[in-house]
N, C-alpha and C. Protein backbone atom coordinates (compact mmCIF):
# COMPACT_ATOMS: atom_id res chain seq x y z
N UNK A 1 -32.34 245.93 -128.44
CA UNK A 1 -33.54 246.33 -127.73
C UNK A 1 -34.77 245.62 -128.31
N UNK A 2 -34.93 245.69 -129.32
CA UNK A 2 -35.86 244.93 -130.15
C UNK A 2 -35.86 243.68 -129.70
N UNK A 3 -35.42 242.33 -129.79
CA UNK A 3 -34.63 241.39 -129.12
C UNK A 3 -35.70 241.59 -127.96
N UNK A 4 -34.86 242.20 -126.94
CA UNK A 4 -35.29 241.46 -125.50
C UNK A 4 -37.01 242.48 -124.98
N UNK A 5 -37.21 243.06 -126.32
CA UNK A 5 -38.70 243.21 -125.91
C UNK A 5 -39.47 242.25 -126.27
N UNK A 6 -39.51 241.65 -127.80
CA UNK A 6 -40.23 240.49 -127.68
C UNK A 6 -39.59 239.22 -127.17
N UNK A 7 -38.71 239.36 -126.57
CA UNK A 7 -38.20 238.03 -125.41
C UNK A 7 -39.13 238.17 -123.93
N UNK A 8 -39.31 240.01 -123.26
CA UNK A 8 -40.13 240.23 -122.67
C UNK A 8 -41.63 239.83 -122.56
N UNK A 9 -42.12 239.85 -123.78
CA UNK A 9 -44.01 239.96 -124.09
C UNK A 9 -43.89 237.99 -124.30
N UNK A 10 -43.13 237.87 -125.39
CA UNK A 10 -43.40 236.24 -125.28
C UNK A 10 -43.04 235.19 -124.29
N UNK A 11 -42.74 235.93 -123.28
CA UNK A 11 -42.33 235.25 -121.76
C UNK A 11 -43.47 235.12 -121.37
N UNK A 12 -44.49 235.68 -121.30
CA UNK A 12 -45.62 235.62 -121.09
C UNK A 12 -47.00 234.24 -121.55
N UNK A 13 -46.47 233.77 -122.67
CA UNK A 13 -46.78 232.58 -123.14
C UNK A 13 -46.88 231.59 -122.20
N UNK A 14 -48.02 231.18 -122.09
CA UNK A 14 -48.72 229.85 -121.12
C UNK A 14 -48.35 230.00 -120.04
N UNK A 15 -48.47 231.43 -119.63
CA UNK A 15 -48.92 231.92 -118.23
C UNK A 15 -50.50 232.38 -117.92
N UNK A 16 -51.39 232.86 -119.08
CA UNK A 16 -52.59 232.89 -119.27
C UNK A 16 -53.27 232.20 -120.45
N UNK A 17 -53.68 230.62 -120.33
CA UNK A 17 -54.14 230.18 -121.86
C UNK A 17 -55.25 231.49 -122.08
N UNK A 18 -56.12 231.58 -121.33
CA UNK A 18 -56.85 232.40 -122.19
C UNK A 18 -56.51 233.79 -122.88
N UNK A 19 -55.67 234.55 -122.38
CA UNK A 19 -54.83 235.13 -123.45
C UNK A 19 -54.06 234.89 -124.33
N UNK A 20 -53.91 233.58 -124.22
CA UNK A 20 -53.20 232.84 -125.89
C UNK A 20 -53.99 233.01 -126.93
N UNK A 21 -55.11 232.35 -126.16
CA UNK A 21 -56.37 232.27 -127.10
C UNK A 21 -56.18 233.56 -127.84
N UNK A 22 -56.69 234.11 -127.37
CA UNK A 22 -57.34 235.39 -127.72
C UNK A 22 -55.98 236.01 -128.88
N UNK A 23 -54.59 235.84 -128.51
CA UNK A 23 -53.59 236.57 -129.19
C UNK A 23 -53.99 235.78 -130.41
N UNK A 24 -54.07 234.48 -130.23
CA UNK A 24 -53.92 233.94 -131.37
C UNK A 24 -54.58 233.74 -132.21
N UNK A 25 -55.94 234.48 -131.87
CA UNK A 25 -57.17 234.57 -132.83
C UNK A 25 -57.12 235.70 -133.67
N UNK A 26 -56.62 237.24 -133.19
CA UNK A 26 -55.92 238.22 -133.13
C UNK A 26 -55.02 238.13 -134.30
N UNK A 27 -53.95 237.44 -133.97
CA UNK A 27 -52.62 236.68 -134.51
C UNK A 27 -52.58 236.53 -136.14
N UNK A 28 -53.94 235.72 -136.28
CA UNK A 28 -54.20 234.83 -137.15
C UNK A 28 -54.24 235.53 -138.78
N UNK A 29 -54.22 234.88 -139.45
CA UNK A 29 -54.22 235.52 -141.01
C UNK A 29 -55.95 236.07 -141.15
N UNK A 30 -56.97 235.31 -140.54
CA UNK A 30 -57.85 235.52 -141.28
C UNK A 30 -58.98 236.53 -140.02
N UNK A 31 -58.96 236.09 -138.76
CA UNK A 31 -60.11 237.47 -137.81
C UNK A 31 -59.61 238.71 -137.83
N UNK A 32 -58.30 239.15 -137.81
CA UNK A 32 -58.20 240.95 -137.89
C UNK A 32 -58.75 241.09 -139.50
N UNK A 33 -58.35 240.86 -140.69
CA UNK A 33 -58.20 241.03 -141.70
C UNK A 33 -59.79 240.96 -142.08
N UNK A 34 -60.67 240.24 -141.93
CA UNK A 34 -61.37 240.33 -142.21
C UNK A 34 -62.66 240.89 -141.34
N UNK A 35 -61.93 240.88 -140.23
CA UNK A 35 -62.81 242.29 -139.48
C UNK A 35 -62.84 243.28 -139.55
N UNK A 36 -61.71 243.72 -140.54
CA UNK A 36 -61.50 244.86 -140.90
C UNK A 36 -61.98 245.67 -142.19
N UNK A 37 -61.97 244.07 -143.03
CA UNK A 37 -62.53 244.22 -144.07
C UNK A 37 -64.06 244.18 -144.00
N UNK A 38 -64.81 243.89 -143.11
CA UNK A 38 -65.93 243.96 -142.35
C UNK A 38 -66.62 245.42 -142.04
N UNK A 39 -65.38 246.07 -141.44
CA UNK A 39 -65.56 247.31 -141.60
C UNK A 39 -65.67 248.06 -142.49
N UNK A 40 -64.65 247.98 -143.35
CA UNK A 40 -64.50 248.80 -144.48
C UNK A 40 -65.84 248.65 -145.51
N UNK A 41 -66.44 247.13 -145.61
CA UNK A 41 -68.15 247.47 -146.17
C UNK A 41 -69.09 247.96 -144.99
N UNK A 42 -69.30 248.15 -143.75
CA UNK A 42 -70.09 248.76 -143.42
C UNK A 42 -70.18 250.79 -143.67
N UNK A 43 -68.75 250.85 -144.15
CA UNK A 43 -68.30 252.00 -143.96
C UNK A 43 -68.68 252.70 -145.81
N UNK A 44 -68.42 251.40 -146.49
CA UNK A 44 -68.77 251.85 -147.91
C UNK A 44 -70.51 252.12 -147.74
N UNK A 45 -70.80 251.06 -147.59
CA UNK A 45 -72.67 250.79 -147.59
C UNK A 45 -73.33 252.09 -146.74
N UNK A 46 -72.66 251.98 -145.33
CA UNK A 46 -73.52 252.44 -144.01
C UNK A 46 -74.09 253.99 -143.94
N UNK A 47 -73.61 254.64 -145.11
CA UNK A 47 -73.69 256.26 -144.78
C UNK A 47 -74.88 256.65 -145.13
N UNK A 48 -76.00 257.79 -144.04
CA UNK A 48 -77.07 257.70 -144.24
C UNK A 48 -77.55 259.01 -145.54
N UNK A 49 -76.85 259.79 -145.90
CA UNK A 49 -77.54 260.38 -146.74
C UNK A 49 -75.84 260.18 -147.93
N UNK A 50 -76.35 260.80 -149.14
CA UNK A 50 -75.97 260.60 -150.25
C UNK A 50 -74.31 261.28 -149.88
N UNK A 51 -74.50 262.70 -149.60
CA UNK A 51 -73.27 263.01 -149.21
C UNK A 51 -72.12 262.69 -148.46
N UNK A 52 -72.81 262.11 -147.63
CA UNK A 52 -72.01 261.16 -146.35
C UNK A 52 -71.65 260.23 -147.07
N UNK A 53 -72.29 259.10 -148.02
CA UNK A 53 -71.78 258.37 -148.40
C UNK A 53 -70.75 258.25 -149.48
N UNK A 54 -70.67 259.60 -150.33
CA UNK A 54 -70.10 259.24 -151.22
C UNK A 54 -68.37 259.92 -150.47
N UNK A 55 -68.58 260.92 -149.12
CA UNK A 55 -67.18 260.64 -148.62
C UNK A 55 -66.88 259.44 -148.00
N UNK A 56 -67.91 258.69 -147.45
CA UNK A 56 -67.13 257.39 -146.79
C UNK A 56 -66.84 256.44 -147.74
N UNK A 57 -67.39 256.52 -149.13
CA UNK A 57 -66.88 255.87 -150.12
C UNK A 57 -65.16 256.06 -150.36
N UNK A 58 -65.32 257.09 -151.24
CA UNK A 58 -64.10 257.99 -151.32
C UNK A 58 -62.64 257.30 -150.00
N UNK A 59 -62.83 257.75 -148.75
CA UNK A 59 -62.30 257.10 -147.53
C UNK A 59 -61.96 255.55 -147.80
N UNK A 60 -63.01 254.45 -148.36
CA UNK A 60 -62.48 253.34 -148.17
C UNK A 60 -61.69 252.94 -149.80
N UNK A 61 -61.97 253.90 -150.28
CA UNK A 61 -61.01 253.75 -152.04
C UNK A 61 -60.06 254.42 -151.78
N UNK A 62 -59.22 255.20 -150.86
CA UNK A 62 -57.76 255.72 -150.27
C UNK A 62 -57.82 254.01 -149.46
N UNK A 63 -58.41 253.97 -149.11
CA UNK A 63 -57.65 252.54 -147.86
C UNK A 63 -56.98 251.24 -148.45
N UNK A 64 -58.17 251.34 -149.33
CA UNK A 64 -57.78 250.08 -150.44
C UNK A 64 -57.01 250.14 -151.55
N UNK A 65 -56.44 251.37 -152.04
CA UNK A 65 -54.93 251.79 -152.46
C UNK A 65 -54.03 252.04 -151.68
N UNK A 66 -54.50 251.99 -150.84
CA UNK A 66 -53.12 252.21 -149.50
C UNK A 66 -52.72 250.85 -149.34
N UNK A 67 -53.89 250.13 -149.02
CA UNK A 67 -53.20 248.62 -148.85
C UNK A 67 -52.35 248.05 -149.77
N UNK A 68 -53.34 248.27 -151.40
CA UNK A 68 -52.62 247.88 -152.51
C UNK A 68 -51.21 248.20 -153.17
N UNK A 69 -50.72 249.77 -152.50
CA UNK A 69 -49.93 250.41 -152.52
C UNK A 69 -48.97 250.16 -151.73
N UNK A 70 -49.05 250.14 -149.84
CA UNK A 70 -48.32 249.46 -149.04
C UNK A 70 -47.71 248.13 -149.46
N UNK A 71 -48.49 247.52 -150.18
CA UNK A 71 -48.20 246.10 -150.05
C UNK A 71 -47.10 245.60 -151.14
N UNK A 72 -47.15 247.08 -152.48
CA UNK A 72 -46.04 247.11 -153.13
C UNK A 72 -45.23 247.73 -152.30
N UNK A 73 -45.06 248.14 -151.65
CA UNK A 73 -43.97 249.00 -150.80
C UNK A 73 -42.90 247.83 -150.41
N UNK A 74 -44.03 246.83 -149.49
CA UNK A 74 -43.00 245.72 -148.57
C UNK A 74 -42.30 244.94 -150.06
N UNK A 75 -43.19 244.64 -150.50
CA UNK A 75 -42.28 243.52 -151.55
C UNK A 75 -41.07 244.07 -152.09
N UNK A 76 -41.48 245.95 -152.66
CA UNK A 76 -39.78 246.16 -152.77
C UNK A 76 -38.79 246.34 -152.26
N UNK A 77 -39.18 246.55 -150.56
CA UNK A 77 -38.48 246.15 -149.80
C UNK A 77 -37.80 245.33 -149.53
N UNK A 78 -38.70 244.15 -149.59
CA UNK A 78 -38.21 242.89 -149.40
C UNK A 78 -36.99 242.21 -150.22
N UNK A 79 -37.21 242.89 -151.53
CA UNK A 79 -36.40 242.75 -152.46
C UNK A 79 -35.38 243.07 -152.37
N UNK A 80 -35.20 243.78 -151.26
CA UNK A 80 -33.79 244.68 -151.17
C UNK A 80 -33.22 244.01 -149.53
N UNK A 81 -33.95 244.20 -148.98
CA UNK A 81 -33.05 243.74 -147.74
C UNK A 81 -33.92 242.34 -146.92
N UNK A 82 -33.51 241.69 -146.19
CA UNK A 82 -34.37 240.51 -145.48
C UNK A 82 -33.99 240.66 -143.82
N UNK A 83 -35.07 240.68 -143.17
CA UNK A 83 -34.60 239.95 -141.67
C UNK A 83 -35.23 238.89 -141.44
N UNK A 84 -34.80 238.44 -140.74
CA UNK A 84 -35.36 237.27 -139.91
C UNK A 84 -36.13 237.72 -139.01
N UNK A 85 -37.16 236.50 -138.86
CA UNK A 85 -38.29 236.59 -137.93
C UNK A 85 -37.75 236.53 -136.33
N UNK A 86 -38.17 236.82 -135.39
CA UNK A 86 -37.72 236.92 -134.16
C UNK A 86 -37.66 235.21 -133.44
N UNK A 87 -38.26 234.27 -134.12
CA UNK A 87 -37.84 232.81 -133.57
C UNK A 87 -37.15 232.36 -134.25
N UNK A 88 -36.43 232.93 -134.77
CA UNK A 88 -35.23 232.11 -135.89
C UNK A 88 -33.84 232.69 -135.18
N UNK A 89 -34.12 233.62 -134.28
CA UNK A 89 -32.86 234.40 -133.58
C UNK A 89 -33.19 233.95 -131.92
N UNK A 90 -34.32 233.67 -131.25
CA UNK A 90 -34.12 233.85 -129.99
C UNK A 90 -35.05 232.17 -129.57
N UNK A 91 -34.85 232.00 -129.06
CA UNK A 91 -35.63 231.15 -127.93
C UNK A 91 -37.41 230.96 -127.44
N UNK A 92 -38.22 231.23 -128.33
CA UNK A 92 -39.52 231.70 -128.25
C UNK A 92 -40.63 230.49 -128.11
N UNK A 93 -41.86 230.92 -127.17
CA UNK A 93 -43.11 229.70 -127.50
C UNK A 93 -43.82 230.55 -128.98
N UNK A 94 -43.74 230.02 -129.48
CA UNK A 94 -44.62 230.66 -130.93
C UNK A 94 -46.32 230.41 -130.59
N UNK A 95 -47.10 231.22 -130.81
CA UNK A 95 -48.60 230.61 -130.81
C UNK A 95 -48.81 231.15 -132.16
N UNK A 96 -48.10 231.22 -133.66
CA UNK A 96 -48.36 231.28 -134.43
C UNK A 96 -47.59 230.36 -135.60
N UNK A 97 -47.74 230.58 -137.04
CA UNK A 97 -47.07 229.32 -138.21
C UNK A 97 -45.71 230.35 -137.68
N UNK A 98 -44.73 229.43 -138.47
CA UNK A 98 -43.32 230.41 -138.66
C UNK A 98 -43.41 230.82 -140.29
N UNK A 99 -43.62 232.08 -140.51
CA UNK A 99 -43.78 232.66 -141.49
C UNK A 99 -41.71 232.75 -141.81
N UNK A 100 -42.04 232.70 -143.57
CA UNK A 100 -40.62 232.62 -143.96
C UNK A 100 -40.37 234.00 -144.65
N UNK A 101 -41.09 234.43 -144.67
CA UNK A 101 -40.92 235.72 -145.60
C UNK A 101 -40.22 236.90 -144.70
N UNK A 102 -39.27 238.10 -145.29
CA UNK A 102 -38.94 238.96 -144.37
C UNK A 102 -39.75 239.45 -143.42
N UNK A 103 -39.05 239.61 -141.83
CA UNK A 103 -39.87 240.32 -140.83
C UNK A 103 -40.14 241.62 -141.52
N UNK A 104 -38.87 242.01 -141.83
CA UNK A 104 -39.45 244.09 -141.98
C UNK A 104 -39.83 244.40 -143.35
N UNK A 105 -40.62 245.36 -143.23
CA UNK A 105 -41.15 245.47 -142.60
C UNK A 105 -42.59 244.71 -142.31
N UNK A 106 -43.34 244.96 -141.17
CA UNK A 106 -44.32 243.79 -140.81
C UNK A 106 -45.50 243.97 -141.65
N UNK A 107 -45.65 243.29 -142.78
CA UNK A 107 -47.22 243.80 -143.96
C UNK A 107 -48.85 243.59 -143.05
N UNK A 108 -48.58 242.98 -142.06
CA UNK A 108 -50.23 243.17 -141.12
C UNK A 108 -50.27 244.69 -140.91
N UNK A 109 -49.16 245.33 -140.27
CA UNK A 109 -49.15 246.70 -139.99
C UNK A 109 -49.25 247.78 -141.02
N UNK A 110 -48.67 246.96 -142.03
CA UNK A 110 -48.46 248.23 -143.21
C UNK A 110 -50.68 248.36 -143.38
N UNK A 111 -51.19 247.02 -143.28
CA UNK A 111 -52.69 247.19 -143.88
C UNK A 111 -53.05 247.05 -142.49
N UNK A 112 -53.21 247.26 -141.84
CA UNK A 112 -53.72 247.59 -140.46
C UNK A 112 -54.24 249.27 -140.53
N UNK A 113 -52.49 250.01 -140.34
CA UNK A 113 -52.51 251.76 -140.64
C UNK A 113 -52.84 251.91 -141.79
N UNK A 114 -53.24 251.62 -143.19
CA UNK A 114 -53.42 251.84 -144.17
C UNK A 114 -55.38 251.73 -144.08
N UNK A 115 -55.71 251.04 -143.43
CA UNK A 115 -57.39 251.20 -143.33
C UNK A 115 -57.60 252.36 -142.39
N UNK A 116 -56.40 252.22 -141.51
CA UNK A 116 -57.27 252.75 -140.26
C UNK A 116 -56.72 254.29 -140.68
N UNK A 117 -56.08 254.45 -141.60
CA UNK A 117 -55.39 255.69 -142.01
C UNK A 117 -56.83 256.63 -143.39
N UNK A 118 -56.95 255.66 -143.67
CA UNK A 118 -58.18 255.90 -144.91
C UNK A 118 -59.54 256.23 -144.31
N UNK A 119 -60.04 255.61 -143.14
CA UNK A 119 -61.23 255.66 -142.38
C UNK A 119 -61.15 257.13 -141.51
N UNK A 120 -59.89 257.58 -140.70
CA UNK A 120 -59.41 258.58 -140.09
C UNK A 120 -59.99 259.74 -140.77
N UNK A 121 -59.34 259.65 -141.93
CA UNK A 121 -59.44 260.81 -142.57
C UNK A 121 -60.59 261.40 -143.14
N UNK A 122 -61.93 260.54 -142.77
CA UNK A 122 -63.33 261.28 -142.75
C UNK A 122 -64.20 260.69 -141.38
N UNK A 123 -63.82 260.00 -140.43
CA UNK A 123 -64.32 259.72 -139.30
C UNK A 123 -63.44 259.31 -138.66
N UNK A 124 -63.13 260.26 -137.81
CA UNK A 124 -62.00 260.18 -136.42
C UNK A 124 -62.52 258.52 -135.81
N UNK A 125 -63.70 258.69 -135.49
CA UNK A 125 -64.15 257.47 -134.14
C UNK A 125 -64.20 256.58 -134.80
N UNK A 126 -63.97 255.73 -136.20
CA UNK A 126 -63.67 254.85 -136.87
C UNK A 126 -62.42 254.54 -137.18
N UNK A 127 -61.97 255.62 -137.08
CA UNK A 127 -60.75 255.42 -137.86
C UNK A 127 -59.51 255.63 -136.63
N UNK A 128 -59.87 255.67 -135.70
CA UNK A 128 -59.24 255.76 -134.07
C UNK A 128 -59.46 253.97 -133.77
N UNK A 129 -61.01 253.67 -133.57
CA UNK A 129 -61.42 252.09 -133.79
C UNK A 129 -60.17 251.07 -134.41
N UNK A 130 -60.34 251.85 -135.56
CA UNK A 130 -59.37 250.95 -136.64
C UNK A 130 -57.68 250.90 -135.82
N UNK A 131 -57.62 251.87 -135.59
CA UNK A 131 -55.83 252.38 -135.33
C UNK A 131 -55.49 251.34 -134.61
N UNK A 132 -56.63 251.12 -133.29
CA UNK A 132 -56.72 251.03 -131.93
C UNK A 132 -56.87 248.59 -132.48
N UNK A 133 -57.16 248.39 -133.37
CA UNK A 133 -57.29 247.08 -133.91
C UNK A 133 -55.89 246.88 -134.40
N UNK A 134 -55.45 247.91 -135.12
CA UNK A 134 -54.18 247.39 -136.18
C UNK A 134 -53.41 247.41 -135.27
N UNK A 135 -52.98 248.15 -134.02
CA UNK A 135 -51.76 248.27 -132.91
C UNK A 135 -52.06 246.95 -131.99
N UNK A 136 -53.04 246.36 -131.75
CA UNK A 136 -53.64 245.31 -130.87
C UNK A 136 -52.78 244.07 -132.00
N UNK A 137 -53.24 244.08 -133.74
CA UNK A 137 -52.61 243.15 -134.19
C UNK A 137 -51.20 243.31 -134.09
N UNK A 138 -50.86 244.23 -134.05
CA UNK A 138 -49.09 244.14 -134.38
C UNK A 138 -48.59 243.71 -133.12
N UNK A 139 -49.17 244.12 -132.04
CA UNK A 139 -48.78 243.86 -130.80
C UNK A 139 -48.75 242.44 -130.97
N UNK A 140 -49.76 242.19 -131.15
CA UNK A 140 -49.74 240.58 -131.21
C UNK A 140 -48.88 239.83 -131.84
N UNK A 141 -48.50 240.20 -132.77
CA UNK A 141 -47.76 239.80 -133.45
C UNK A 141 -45.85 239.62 -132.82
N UNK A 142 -45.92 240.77 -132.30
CA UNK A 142 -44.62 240.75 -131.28
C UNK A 142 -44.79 239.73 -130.01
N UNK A 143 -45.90 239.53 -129.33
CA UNK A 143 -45.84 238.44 -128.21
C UNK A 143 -45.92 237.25 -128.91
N UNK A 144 -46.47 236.96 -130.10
CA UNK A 144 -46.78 235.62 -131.01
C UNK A 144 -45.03 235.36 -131.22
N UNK A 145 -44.21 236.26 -131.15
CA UNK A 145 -42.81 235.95 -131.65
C UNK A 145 -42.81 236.12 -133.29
N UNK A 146 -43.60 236.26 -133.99
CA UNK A 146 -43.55 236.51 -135.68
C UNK A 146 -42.85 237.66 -136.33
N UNK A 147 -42.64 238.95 -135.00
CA UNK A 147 -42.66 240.10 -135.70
C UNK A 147 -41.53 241.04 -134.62
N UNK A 148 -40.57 241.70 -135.48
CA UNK A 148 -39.70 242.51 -134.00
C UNK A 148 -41.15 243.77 -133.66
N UNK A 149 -40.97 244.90 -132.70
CA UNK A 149 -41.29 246.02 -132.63
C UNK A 149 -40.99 247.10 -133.88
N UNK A 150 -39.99 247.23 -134.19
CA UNK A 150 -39.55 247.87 -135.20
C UNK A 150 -40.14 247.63 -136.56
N UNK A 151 -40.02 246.50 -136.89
CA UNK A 151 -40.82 245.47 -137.91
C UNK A 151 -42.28 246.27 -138.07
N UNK A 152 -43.24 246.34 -137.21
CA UNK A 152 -44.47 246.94 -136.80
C UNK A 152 -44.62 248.09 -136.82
N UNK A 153 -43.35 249.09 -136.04
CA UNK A 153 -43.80 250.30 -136.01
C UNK A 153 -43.31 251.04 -137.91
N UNK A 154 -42.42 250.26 -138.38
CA UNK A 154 -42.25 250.79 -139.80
C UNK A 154 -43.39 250.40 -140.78
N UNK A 155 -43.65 249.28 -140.74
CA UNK A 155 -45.25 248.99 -141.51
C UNK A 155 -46.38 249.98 -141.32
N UNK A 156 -46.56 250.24 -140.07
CA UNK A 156 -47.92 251.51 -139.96
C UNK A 156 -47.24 252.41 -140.33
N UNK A 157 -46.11 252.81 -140.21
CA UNK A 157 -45.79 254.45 -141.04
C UNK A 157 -45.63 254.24 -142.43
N UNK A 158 -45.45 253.09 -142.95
CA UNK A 158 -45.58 252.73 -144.70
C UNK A 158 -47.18 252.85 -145.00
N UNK A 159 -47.77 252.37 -143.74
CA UNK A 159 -49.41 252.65 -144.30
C UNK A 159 -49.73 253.47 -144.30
N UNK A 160 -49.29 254.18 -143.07
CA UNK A 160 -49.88 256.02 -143.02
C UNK A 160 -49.39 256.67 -144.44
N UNK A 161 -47.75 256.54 -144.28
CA UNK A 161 -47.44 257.36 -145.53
C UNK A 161 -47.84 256.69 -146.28
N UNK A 162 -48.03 255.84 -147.28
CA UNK A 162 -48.72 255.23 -148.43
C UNK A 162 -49.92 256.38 -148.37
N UNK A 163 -50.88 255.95 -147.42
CA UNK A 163 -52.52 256.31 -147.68
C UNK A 163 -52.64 258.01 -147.69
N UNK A 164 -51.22 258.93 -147.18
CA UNK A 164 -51.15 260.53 -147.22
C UNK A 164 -50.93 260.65 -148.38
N UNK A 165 -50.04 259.80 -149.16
CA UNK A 165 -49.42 260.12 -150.86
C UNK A 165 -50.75 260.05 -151.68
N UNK A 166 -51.67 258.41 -150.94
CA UNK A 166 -52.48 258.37 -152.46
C UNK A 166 -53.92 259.26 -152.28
N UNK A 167 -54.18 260.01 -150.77
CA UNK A 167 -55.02 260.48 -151.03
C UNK A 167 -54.60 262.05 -151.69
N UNK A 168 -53.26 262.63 -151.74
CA UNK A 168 -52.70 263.59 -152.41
C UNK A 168 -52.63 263.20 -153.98
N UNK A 169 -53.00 262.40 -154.53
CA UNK A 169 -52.77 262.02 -155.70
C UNK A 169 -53.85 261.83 -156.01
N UNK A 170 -55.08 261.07 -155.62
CA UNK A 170 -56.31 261.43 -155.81
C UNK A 170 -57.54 262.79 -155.92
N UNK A 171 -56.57 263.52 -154.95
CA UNK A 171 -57.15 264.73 -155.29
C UNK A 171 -56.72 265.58 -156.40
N UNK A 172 -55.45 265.30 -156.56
CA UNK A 172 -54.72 265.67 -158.37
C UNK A 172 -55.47 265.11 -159.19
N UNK A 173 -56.18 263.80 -159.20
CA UNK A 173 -56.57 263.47 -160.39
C UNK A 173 -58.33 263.60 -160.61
N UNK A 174 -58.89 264.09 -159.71
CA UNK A 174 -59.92 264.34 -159.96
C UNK A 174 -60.32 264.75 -161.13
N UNK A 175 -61.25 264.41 -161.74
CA UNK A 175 -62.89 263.60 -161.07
C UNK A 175 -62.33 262.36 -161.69
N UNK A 176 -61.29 261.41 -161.44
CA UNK A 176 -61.73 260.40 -161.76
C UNK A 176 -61.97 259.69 -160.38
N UNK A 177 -61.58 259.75 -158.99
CA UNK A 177 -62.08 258.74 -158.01
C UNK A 177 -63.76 259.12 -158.34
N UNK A 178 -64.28 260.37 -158.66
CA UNK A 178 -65.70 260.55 -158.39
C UNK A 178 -66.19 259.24 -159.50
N UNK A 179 -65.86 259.12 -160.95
CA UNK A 179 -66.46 258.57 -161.61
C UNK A 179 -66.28 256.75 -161.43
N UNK A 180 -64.88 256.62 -160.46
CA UNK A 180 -64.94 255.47 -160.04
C UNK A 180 -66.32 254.94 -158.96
N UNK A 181 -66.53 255.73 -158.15
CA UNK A 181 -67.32 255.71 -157.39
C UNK A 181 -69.31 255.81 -158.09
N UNK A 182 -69.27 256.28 -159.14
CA UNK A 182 -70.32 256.70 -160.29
C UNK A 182 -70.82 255.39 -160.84
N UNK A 183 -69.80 254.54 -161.25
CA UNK A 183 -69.89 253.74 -161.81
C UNK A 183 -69.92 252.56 -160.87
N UNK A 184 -69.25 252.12 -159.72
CA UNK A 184 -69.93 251.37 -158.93
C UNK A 184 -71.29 251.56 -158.87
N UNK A 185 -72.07 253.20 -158.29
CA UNK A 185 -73.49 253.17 -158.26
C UNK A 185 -74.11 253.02 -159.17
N UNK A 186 -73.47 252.90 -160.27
CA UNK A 186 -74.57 252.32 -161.57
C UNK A 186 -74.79 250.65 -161.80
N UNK A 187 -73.50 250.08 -161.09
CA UNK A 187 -74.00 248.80 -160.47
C UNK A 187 -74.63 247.78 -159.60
N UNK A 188 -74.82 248.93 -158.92
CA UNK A 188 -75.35 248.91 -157.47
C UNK A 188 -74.21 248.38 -156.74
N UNK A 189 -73.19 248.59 -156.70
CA UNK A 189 -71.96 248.33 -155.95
C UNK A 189 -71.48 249.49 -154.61
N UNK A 190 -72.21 251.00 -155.04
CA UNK A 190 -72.23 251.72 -154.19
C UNK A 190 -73.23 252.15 -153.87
């Protein structure tokens, strides 16, 4: 099933260049990632009174252990089992590199749900924003041919669950996220 869905979506390839475009900007290592990361400083900086900010702080220091956390997840994964990318098995136009590293699970998705999982959890309409970006990349990623469905949908639940564990573990260890956050503002970092 996996298979002939992205055989489905990448059939679609240079039937609309301008949706190539667009997947493949999408696609790419560096516009989701750093639009996201785009976000995540407006979201540290943007909060208008002290309280607000020091939860949207808080919010983007779960995201950015989630990522950091997810991202150990895939590698020990990786370590353990490998698939192949979906153009190494089927017949595909690629509008992306051929990445060599295991498909599963897909690490755009694992840090896709891992921001948009961290942002959620003190602003729904950001963190819905976010969800609503990281599913657009993974998608993409399945019509690009780089990535199965499955590949994608296990990465956002490594991010979700990642970012549920470490904000449960952060609240065990209190006050030290507070004094992490303390000490940025004594640098002017927060």
């Amino acid at each position: 099933m996996d298979a002939a869905i992205v055989r489905w979506l990448n059939s679609g390839v240079d039937t609309l260049p301008w949706l190539d475009d667009v997947i493949k900007t999408v696609v790419s290592d560096y516009f989701t990632p750093v639009a996201m990361s785009l976000l995540l400083l407006g979201v540290w900086f943007g909060a208008k009174t002290a309280a607000s900010r020091e939860l949207h702080q808080r919010a983007v220091l779960t995201a950015m252990l989630g990522v950091a956390f997810g991202n150990l997840a895939v590698q020990i994964i990786g370590a353990f089992t490998f698939r192949g990318r979906p153009y190494l098995n089927e017949p595909l136009e690629l509008l992306f590199y051929q990445p060599t590293d295991s498909s599963f699970p897909a690490n755009p998705a694992v840090v896709g749900a891992a921001i948009a999982a961290g942002l959620w959890g003190v602003n729904r309409r950001l963190g819905s924003i976010a969800f609503g970006v990281a599913a657009l990349w993974g998608l993409s990623r399945v019509y690009a041919g780089v990535s199965y469905p499955t590949d994608v949908l296990a990465g956002a639940a490594i991010g979700v669950g990642v970012v549920m564990a470490v904000t449960w573990v952060l609240r065990r260890i209190e006050p030290l996220p507070t004094m992490v956050i303390q000490l940025a503002q004594r640098f002017y970092l927060a």
